[in-house]
C-alpha atoms as a PDB file:
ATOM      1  CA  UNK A   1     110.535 131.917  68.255  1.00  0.00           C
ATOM      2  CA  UNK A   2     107.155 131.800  70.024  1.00  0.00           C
ATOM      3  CA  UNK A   3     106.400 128.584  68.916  1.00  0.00           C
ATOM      4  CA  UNK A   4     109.581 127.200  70.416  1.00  0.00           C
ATOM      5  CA  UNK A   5     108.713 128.928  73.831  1.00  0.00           C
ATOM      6  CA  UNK A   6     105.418 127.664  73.406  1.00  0.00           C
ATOM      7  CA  UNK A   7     106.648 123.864  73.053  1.00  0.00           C
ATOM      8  CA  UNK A   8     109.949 124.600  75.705  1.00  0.00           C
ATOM      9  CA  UNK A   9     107.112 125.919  78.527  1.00  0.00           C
ATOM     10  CA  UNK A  10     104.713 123.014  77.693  1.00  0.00           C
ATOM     11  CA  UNK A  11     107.486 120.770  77.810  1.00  0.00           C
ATOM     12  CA  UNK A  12     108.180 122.411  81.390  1.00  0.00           C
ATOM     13  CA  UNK A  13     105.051 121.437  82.387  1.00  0.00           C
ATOM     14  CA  UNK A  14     104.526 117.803  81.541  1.00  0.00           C
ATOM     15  CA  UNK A  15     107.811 117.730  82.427  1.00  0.00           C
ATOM     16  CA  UNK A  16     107.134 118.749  86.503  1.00  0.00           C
ATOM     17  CA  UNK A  17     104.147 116.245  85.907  1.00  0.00           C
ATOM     18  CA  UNK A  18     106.807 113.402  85.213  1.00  0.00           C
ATOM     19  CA  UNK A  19     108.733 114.310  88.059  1.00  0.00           C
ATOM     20  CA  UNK A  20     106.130 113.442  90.495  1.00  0.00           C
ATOM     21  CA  UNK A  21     105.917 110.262  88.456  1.00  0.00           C
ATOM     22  CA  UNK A  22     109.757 109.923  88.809  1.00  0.00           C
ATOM     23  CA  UNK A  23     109.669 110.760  92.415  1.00  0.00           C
ATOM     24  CA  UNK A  24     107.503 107.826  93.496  1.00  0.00           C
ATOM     25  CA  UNK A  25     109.915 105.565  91.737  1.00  0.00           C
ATOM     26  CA  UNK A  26     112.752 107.009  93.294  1.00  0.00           C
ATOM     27  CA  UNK A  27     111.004 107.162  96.683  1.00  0.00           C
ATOM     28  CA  UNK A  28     110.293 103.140  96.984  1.00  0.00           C
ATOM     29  CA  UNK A  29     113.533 102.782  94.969  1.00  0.00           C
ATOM     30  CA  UNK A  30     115.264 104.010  98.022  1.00  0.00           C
ATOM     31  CA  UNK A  31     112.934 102.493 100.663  1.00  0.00           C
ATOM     32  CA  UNK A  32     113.373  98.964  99.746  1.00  0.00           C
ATOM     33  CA  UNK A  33     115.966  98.984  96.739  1.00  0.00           C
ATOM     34  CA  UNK A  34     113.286  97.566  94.392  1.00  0.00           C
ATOM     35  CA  UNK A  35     112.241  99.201  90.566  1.00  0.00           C
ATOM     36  CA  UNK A  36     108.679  99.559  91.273  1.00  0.00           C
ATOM     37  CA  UNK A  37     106.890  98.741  87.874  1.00  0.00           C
ATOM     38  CA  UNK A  38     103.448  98.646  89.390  1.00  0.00           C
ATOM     39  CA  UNK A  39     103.399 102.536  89.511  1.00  0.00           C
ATOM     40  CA  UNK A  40     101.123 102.745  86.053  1.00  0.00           C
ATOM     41  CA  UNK A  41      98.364 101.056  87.944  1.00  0.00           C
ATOM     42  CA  UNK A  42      98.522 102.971  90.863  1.00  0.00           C
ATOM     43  CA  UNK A  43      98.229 106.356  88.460  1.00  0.00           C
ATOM     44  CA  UNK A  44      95.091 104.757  87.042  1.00  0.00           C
ATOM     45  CA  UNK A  45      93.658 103.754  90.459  1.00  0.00           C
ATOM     46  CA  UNK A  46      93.854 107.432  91.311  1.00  0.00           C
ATOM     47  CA  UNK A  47      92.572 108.841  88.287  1.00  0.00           C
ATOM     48  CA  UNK A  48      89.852 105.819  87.925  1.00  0.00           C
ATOM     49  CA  UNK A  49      88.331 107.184  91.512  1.00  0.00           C
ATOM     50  CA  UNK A  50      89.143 110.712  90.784  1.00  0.00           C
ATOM     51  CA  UNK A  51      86.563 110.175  88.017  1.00  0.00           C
ATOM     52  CA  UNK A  52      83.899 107.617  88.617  1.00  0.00           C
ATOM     53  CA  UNK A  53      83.156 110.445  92.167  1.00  0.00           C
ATOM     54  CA  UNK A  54      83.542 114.090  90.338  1.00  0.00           C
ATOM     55  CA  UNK A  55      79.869 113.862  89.254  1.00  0.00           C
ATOM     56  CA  UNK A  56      78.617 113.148  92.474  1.00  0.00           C
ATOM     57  CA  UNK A  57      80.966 114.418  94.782  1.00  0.00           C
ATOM     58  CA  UNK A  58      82.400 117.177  92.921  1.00  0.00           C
ATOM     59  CA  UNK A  59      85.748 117.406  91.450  1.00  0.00           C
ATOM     60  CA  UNK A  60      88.058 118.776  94.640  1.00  0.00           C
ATOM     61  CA  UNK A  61      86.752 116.021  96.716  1.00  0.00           C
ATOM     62  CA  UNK A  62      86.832 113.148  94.121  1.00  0.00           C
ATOM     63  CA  UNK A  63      90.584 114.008  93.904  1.00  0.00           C
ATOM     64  CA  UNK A  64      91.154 114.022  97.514  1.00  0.00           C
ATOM     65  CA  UNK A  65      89.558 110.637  97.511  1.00  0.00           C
ATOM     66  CA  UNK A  66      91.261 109.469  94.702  1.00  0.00           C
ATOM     67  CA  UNK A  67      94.932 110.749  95.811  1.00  0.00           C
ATOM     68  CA  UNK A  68      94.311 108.652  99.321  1.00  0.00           C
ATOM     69  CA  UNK A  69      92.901 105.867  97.369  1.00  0.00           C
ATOM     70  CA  UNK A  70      95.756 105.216  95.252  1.00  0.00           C
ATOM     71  CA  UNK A  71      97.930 105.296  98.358  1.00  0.00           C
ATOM     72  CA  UNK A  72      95.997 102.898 100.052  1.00  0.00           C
ATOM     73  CA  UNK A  73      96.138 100.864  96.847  1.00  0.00           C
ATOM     74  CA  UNK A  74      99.983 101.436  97.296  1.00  0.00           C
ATOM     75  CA  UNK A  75     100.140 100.322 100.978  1.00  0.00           C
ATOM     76  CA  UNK A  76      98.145  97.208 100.040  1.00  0.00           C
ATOM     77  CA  UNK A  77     100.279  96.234  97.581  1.00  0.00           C
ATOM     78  CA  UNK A  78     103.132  96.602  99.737  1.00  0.00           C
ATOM     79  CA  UNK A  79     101.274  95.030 102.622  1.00  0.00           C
ATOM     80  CA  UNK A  80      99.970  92.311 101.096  1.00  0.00           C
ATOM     81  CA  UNK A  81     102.219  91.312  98.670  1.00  0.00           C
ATOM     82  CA  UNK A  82     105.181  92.970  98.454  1.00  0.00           C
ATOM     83  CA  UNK A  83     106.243  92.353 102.474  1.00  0.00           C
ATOM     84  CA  UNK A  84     105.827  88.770 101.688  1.00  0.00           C
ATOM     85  CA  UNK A  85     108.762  88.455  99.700  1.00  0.00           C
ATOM     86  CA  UNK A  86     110.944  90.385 102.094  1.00  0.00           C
ATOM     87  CA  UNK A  87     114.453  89.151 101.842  1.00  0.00           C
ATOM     88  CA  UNK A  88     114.070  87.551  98.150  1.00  0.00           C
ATOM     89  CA  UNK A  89     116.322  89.264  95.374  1.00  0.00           C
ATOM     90  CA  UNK A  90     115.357  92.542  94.096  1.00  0.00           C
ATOM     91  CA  UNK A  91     115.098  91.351  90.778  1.00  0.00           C
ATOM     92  CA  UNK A  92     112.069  88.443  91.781  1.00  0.00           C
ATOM     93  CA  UNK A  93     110.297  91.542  93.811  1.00  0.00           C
ATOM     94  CA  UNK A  94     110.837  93.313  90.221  1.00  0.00           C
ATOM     95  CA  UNK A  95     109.224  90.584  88.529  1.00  0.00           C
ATOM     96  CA  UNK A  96     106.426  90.334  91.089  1.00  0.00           C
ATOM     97  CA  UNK A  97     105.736  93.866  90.568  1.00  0.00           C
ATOM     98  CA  UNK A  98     104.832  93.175  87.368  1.00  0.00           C
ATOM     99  CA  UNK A  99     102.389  90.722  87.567  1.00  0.00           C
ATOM    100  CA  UNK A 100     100.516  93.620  91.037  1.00  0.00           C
ATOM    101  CA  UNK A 101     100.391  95.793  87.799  1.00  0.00           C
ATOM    102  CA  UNK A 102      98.743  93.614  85.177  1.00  0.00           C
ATOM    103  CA  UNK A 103      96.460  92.177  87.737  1.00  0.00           C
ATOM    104  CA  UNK A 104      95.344  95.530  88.684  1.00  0.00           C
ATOM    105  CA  UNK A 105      95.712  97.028  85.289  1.00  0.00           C
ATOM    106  CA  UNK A 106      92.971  94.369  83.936  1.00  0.00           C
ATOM    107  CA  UNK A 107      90.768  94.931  86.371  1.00  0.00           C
ATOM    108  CA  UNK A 108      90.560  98.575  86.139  1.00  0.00           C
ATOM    109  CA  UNK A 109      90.480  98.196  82.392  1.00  0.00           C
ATOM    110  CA  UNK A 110      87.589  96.172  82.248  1.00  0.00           C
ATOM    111  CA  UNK A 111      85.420  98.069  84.679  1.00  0.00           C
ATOM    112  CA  UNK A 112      86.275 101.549  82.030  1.00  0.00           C
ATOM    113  CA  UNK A 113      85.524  99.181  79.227  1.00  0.00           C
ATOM    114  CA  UNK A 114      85.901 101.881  75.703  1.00  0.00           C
ATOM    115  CA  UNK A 115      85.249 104.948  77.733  1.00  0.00           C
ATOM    116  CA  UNK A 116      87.404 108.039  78.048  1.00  0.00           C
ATOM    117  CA  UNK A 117      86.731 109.006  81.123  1.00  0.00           C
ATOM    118  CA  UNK A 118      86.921 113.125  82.146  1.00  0.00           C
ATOM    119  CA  UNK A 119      88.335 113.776  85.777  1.00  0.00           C
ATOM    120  CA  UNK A 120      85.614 117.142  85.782  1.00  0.00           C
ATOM    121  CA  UNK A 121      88.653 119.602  86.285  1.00  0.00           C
ATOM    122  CA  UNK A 122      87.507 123.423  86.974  1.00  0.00           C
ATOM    123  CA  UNK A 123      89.965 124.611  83.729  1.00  0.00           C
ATOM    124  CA  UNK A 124      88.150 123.347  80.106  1.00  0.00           C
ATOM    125  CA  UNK A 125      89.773 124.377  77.602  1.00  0.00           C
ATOM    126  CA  UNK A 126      90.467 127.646  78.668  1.00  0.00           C
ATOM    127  CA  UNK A 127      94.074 128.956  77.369  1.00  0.00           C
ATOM    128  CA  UNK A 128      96.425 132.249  78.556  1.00  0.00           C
ATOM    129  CA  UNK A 129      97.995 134.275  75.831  1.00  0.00           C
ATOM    130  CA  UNK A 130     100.940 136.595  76.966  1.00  0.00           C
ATOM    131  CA  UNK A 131     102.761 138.478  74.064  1.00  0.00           C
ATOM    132  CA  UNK A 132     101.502 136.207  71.444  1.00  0.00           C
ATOM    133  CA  UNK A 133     102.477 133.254  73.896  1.00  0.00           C
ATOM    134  CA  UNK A 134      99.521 130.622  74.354  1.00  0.00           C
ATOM    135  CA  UNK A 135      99.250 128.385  76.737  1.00  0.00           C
ATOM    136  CA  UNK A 136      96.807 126.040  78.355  1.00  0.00           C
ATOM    137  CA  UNK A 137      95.468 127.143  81.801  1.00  0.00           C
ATOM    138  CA  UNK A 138      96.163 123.413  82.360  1.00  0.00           C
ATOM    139  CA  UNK A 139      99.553 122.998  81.820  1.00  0.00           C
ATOM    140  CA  UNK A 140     100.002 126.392  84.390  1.00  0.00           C
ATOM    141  CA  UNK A 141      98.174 124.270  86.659  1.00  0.00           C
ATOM    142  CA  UNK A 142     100.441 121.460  87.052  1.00  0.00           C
ATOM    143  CA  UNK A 143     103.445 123.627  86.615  1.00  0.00           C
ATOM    144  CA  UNK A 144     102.385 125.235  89.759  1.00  0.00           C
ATOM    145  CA  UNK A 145     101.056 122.015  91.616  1.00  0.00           C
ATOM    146  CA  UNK A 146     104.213 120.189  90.684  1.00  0.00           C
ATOM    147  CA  UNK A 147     106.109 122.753  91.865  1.00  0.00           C
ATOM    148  CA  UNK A 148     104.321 122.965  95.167  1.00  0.00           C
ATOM    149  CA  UNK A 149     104.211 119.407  95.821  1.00  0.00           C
ATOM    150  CA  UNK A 150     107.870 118.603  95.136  1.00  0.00           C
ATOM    151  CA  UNK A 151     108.640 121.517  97.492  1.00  0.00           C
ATOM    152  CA  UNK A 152     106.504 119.827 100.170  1.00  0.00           C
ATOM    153  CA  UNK A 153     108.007 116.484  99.610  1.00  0.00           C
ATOM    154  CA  UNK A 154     111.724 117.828  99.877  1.00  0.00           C
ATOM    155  CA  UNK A 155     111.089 119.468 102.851  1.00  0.00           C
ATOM    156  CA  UNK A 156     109.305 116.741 104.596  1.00  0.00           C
ATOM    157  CA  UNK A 157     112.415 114.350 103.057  1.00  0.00           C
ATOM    158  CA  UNK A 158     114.653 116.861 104.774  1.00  0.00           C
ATOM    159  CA  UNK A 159     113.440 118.211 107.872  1.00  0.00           C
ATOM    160  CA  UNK A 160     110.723 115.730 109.562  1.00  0.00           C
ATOM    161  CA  UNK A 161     111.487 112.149 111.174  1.00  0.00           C
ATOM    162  CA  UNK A 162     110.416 110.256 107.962  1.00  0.00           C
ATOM    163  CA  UNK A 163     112.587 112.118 106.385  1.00  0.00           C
ATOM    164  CA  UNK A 164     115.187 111.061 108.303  1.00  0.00           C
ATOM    165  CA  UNK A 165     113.883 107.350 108.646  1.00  0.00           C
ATOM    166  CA  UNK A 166     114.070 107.332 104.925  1.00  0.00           C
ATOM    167  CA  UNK A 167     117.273 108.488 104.615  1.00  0.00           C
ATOM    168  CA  UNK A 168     118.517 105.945 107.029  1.00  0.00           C
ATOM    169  CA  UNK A 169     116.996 103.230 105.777  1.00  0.00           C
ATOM    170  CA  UNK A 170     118.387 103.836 102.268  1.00  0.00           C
ATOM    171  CA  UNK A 171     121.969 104.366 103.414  1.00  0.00           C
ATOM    172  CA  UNK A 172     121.796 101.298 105.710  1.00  0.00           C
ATOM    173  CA  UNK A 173     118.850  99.319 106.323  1.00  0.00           C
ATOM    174  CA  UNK A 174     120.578  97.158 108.813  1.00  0.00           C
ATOM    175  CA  UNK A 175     121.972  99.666 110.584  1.00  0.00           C
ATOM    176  CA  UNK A 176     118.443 101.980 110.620  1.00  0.00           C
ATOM    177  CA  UNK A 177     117.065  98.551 111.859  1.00  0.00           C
ATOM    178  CA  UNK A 178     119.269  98.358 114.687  1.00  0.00           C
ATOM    179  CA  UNK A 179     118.659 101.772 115.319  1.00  0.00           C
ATOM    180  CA  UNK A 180     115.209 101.264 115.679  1.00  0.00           C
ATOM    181  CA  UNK A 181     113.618 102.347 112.921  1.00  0.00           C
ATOM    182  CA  UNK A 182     111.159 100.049 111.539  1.00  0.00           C
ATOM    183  CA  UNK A 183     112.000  99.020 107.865  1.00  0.00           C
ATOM    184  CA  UNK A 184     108.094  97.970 107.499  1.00  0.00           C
ATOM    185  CA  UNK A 185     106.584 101.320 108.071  1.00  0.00           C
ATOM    186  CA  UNK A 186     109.263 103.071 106.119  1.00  0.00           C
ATOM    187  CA  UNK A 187     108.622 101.274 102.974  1.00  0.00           C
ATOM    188  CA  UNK A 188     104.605 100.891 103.470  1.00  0.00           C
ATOM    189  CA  UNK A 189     105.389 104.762 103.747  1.00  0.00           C
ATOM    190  CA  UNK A 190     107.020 104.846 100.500  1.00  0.00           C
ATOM    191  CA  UNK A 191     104.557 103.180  98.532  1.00  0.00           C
ATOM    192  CA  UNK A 192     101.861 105.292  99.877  1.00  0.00           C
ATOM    193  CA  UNK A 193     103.554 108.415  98.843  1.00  0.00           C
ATOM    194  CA  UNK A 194     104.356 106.986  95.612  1.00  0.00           C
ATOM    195  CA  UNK A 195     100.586 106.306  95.009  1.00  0.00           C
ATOM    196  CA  UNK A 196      99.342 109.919  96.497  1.00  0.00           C
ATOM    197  CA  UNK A 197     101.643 111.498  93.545  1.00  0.00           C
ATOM    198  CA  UNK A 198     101.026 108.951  90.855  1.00  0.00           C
ATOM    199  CA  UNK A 199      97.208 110.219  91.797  1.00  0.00           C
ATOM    200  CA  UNK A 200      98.024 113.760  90.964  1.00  0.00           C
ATOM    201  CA  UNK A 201     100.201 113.249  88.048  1.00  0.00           C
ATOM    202  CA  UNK A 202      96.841 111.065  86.656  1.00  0.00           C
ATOM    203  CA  UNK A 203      94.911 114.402  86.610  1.00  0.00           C
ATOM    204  CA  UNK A 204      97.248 116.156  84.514  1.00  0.00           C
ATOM    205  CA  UNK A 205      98.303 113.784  82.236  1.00  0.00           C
ATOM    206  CA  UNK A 206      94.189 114.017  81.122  1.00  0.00           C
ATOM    207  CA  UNK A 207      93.088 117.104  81.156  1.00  0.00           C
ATOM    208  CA  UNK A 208      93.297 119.385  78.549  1.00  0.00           C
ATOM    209  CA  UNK A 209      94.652 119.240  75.739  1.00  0.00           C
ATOM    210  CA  UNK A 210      94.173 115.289  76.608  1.00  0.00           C
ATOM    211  CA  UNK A 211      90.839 113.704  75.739  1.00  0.00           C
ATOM    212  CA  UNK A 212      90.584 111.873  79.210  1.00  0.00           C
ATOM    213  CA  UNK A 213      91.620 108.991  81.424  1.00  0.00           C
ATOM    214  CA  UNK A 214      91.785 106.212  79.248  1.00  0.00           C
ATOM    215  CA  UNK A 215      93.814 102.471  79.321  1.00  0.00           C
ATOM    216  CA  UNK A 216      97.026 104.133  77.359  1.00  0.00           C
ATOM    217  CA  UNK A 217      96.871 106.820  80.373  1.00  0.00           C
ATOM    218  CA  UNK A 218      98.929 104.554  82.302  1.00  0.00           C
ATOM    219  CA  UNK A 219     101.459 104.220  79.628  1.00  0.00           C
ATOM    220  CA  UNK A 220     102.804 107.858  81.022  1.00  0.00           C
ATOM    221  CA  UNK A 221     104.536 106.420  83.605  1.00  0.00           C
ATOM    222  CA  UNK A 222     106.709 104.680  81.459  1.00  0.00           C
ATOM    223  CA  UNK A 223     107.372 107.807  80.357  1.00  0.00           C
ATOM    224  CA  UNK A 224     108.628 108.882  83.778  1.00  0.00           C
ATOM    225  CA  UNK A 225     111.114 105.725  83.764  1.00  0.00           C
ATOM    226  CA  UNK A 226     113.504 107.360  81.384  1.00  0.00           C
ATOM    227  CA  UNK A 227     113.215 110.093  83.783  1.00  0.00           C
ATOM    228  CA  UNK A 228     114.016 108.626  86.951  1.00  0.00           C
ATOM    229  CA  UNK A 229     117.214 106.435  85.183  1.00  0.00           C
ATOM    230  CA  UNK A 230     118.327 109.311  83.435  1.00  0.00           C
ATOM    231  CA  UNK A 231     118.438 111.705  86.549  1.00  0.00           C
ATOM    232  CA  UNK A 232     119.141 108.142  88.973  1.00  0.00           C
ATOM    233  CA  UNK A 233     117.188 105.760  90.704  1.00  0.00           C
ATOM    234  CA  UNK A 234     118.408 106.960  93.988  1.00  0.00           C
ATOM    235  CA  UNK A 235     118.129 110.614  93.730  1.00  0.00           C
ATOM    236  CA  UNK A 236     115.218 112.854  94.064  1.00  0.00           C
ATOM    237  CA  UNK A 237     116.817 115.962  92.874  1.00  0.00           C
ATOM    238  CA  UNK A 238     117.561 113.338  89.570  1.00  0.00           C
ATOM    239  CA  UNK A 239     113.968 112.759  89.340  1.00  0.00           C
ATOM    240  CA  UNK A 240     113.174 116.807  89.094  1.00  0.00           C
ATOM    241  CA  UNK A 241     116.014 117.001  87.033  1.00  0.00           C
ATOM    242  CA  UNK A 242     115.475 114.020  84.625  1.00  0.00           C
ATOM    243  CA  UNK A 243     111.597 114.684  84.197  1.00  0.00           C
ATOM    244  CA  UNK A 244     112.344 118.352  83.212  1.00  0.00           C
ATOM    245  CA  UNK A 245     114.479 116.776  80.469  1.00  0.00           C
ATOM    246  CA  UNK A 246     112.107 113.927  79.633  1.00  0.00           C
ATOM    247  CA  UNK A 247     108.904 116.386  79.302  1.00  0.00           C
ATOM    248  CA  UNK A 248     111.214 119.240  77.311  1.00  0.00           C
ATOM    249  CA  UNK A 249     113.019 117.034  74.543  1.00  0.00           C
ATOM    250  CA  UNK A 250     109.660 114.986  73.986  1.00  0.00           C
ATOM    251  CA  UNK A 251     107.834 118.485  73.532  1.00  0.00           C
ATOM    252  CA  UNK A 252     110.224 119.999  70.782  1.00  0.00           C
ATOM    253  CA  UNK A 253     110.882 116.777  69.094  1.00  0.00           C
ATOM    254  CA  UNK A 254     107.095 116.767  68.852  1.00  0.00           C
ATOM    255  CA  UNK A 255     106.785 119.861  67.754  1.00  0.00           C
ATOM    256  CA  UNK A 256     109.365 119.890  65.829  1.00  0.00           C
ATOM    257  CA  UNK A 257     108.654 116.603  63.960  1.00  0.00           C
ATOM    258  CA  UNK A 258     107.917 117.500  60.938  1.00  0.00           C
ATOM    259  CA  UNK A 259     111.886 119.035  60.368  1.00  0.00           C
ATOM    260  CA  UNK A 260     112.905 115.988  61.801  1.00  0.00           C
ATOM    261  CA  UNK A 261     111.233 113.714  59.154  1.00  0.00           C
ATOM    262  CA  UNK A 262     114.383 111.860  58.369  1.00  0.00           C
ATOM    263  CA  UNK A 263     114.360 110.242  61.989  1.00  0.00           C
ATOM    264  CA  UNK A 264     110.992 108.769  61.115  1.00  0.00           C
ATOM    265  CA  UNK A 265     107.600 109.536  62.727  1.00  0.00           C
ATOM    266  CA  UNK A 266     106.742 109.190  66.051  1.00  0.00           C
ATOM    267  CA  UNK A 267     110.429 110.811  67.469  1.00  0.00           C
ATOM    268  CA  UNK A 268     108.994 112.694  70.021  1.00  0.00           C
ATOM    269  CA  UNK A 269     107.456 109.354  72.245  1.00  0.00           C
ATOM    270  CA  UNK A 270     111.478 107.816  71.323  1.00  0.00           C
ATOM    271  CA  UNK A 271     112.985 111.096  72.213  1.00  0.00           C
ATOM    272  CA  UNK A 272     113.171 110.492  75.894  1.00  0.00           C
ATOM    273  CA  UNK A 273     114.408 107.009  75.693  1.00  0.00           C
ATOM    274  CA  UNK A 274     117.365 108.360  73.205  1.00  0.00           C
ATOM    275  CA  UNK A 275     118.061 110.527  75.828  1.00  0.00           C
ATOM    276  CA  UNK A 276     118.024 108.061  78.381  1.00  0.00           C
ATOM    277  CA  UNK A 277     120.730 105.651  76.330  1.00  0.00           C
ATOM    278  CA  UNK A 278     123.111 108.946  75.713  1.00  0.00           C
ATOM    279  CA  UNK A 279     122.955 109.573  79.389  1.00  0.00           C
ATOM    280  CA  UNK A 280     123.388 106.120  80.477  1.00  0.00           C
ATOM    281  CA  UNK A 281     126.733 105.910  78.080  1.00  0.00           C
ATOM    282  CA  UNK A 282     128.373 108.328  79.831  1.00  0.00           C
ATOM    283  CA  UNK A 283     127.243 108.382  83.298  1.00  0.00           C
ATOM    284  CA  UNK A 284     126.232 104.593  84.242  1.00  0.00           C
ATOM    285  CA  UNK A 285     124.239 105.907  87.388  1.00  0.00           C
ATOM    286  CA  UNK A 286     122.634 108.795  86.058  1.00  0.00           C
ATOM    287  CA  UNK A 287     123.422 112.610  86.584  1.00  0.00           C
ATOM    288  CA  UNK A 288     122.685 112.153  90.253  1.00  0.00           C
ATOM    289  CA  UNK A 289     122.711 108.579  91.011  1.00  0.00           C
ATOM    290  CA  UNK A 290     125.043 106.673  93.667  1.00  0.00           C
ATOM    291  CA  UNK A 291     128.382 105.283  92.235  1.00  0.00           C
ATOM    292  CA  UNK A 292     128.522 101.478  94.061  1.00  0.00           C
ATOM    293  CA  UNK A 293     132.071 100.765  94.735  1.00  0.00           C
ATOM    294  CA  UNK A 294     132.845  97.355  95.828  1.00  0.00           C
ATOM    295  CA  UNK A 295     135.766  95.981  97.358  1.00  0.00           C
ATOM    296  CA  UNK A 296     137.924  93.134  95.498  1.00  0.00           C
END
C-alpha cells in the first residue's frame, strides 16, 4: 500500500508538471487553432538559460530569465514566422511548426553538446517521509508550483481583458476582429504564455530524481500531447485533467512494471498513449473538448 501511494502522489506531481505543458498547447490551440509542435524547443530554451546563468546569477534569477526568455523565444516564433503564414491551412502552420522546432532544437543541441546540464535548484536530493511515505522535496515543489500557476492562469483566463480577448477570439475570430480585438496580440500573447510555462515545466522535469537538462528533456512534452488530446485541445480544464491522468497511469505502470511483464518492457512511457487511443474511441474530442457540428 505505501508503495502505491508513493507512485499515485509522484504520479500527481509530474502529472501537474504536464499540465502546464498541456496548457500551453491548449492556450495557442485556442488562439490561432493551430497544434503547436514547437513547444519541446521552447521547454529547452527555458531550461538551456535557466542553466547556462544559475552559476553566475544564482538559481531564482536564472529562472526568471529563463521563463521570459522562452517567451520571447515564443513571441519570435510567432512574430517572425508563424504571422507570416496567417490565413494558410492549419495543417501547413502544423507542418511549419515542425521544422521552428528542429531548427531550434539543433541549435540548442549543439551548443549542450554531451552535457547534462543541472538547473542549480535549492532542493538536492533531499526527500520527506510521512508515515513511512517518501517523497522527493522536488516533486512537492512542482505539485505546489503547478498548482499555483494554473490557479493564476485560470483566473487571469477568467477575470482580466486577455482573458476575455482570448475567449473571444477562440469562439469567433472574425467576430472578436470586428469587435476590435486584435487577433495579432492575442496569439503573440499565447505563444508567450505557452513559452513562460514550458520554462517552468523544464525545471521540474530535471531536477531530482532526474540527472539534468539534457537533449531527451524535450521529449517530455510529447508526453504532455497525450495529455492535452486526451483531456481536448480546446479545453484548459482538459489539460489539468488529462495531465493528472497522463503523469498517474505512467507512474504505476512504471512502478508497477515488473507485474506487468507480459505487456513487454517499457509500458509505463506507452501507458499514456494507450490511454490516449481508449479515450479517443469513445469520446472523439476528448473529455472536455468542443463537439464541431456542421450543417449539411
Amino acid at each position: 500500500m505505501t508503495t502505491f501511494i508513493e507512485l499515485l502522489l509522484g504520479g500527481l506531481s509530474i502529472g501537474s508538471v504536464y499540465a502546464l505543458i498541456a496548457l500551453g498547447f491548449v492556450v495557442i490551440f485556442k488562439a490561432t487553432e493551430v497544434v503547436n509542435f514547437a513547444h519541446a524547443s521552447l521547454l529547452l530554451a527555458g531550461g538551456y538559460v535557466t542553466a547556462v546563468l544559475h552559476d553566475d546569477i544564482g538559481f531564482w534569477p536564472a529562472l526568471g530569465v529563463g521563463i521570459a526568455g522562452a517567451a520571447v523565444v515564443g513571441s519570435a516564433v510567432e512574430f517572425c514566422v508563424m504571422r507570416r503564414y496567417r490565413g494558410s491551412d492549419h495543417s501547413v502552420l502544423a507542418i511549419v511548426t515542425i521544422g521552428v522546432d528542429i531548427v531550434i532544437t539543433t541549435e540548442l543541441v549543439r551548443r549542450m553538446g554531451t552535457e547534462v546540464l543541472s538547473l542549480g535548484d535549492p532542493w538536492g536530493d533531499d526527500v520527506v517521509t510521512v508515515g513511512g511515505v517518501t517523497l522527493a522535496e522536488t516533486r512537492i515543489a512542482a505539485f505546489v508550483a503547478a498548482a499555483l500557476l494554473i490557479t493564476v492562469f485560470l483566473l487571469a483566463f477568467r477575470y482580466t481583458s486577455w482573458g476575455v480577448s482570448m475567449r473571444a477570439a477562440a469562439e469567433n475570430p472574425q467576430t472578436a476582429a470586428l469587435m476590435g480585438i486584435r487577433l495579432g496580440r492575442v496569439s503573440l500573447s499565447a505563444w508567450a504564455v505557452a513559452g513562460a510555462l514550458a520554462a517552468v515545466a523544464a525545471l521540474f522535469l530535471t531536477v531530482f530524481p532526474t540527472p539534468g537538462l539534457e537533449r531527451a528533456t524535450s521529449f517530455a512534452a510529447l508526453k504532455a500531447f497525450p495529455a492535452a488530446i486526451l483531456g481536448g485541445l480546446d479545453s484548459t480544464t482538459g489539460a489539468l485533467v488529462g495531465g493528472l491522468v497522463v503523469g498517474v497511469t505512467e507512474s504505476l505502470a512504471t512502478g508497477y512494471q515488473s507485474d506487468l511483464s507480459f505487456l513487454g518492457r517499457g509500458i509505463g512511457d506507452l501507458a499514456p498513449y494507450l490511454v490516449m487511443v481508449a479515450v479517443l474511441l469513445i469520446r472523439p474530442a476528448g473529455l472536455f473538448g468542443t463537439k464541431e457540428l456542421a450543417r449539411v
